[in-house]
Protein backbone atom coordinates (compact mmCIF):
# COMPACT_ATOMS: atom_id res chain seq x y z
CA UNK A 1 100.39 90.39 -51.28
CA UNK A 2 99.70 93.89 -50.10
CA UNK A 3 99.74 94.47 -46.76
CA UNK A 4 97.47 97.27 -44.64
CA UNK A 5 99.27 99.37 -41.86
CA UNK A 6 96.67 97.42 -39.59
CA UNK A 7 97.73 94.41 -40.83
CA UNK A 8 101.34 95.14 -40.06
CA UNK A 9 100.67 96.34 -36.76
CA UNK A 10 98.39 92.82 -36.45
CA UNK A 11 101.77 90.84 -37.51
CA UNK A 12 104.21 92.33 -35.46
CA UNK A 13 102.21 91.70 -32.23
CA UNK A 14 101.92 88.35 -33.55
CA UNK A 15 105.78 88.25 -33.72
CA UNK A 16 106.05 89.50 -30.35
CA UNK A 17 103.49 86.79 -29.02
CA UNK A 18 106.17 84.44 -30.50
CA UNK A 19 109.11 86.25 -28.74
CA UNK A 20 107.44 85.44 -25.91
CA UNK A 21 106.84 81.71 -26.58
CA UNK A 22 110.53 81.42 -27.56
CA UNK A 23 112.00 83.09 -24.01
CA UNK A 24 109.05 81.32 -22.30
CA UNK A 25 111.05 77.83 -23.93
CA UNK A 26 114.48 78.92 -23.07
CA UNK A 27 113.25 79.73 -19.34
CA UNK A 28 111.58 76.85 -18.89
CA UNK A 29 114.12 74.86 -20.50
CA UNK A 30 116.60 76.92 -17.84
CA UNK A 31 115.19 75.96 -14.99
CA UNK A 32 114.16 72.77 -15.79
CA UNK A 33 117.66 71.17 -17.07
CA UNK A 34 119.64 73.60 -14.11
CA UNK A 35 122.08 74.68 -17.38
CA UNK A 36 124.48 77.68 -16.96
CA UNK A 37 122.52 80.65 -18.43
CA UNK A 38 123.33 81.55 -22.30
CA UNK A 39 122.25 85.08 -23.48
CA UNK A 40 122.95 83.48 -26.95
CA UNK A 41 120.87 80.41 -26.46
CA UNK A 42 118.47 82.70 -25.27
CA UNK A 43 118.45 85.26 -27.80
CA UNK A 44 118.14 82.39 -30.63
CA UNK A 45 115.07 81.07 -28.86
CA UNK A 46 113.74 84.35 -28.99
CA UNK A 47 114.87 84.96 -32.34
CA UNK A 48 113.18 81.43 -33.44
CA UNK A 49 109.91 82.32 -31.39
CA UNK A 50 109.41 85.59 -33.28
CA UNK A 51 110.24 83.96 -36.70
CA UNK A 52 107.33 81.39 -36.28
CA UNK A 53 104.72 84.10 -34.68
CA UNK A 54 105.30 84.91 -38.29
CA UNK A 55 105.40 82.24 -39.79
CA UNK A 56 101.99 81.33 -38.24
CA UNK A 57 100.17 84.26 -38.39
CA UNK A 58 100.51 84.30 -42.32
CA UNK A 59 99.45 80.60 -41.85
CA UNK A 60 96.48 81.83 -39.72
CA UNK A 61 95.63 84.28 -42.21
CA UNK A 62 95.70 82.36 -45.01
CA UNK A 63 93.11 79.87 -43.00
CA UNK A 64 90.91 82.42 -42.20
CA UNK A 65 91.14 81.86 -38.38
CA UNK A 66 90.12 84.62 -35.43
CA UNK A 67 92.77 86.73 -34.08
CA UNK A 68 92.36 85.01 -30.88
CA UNK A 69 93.17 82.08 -32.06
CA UNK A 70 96.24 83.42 -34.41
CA UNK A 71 97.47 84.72 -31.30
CA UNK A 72 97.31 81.79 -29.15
CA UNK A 73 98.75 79.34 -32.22
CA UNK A 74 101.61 82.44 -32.44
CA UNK A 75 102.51 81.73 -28.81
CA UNK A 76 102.30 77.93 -29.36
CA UNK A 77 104.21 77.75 -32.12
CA UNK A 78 106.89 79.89 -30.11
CA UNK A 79 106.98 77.92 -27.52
CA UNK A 80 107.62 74.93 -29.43
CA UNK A 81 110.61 76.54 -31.17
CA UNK A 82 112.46 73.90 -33.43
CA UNK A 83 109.93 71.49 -33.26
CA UNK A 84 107.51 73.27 -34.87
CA UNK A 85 110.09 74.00 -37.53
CA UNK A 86 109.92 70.71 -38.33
CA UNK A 87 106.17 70.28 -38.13
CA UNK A 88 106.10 72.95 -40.92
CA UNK A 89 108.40 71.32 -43.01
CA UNK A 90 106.92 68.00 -43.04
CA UNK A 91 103.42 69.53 -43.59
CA UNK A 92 104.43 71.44 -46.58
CA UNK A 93 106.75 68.53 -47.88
CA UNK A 94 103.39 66.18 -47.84
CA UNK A 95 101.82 69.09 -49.53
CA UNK A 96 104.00 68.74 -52.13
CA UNK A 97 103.84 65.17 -52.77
């Protein structure tokens, strides 16, 4: 897979649309619940959020889908965090099957 320097640039903005899901999560989830505030918790929802911008936009790509829409399903997938960790592993264990 070889990548263009547009392409990377395209990805990592993707990955920081994710970031944003994932802090968007740990706010909500924050305020919601009234928890004591956790830079760690935090930074792993971040760190999860930018891991599935990834994770997605490759998906995206792969589905030939508009950056628009890459970017919002970046942020979604973010904001979903775990969950959509397991969305993506059931999907690609049926694939399997």
């Amino acid at each position: 897979m070889k990548f263009l320097p547009d392409e990377l640039l395209q990805t990592a903005a993707l990955v920081v649309v994710g970031v944003l899901g994932g802090a968007v999560k740990y706010l909500r989830d924050f305020q919601q619940k009234a928890k004591k505030f956790s830079i760690i918790h935090m930074l792993i929802a971040v760190f999860t959020g930018g891991f599935l911008g990834m994770l997605t936009s490759f998906l995206c790509a792969s589905l030939n889908m508009s950056g628009p829409m890459t970017g919002f399903m970046a942020g979604v997938a973010g904001l979903m965090g775990d969950e959509a960790i397991k969305l993506f592993i059931d999907k690609f264990k049926r694939s399997l099957s």
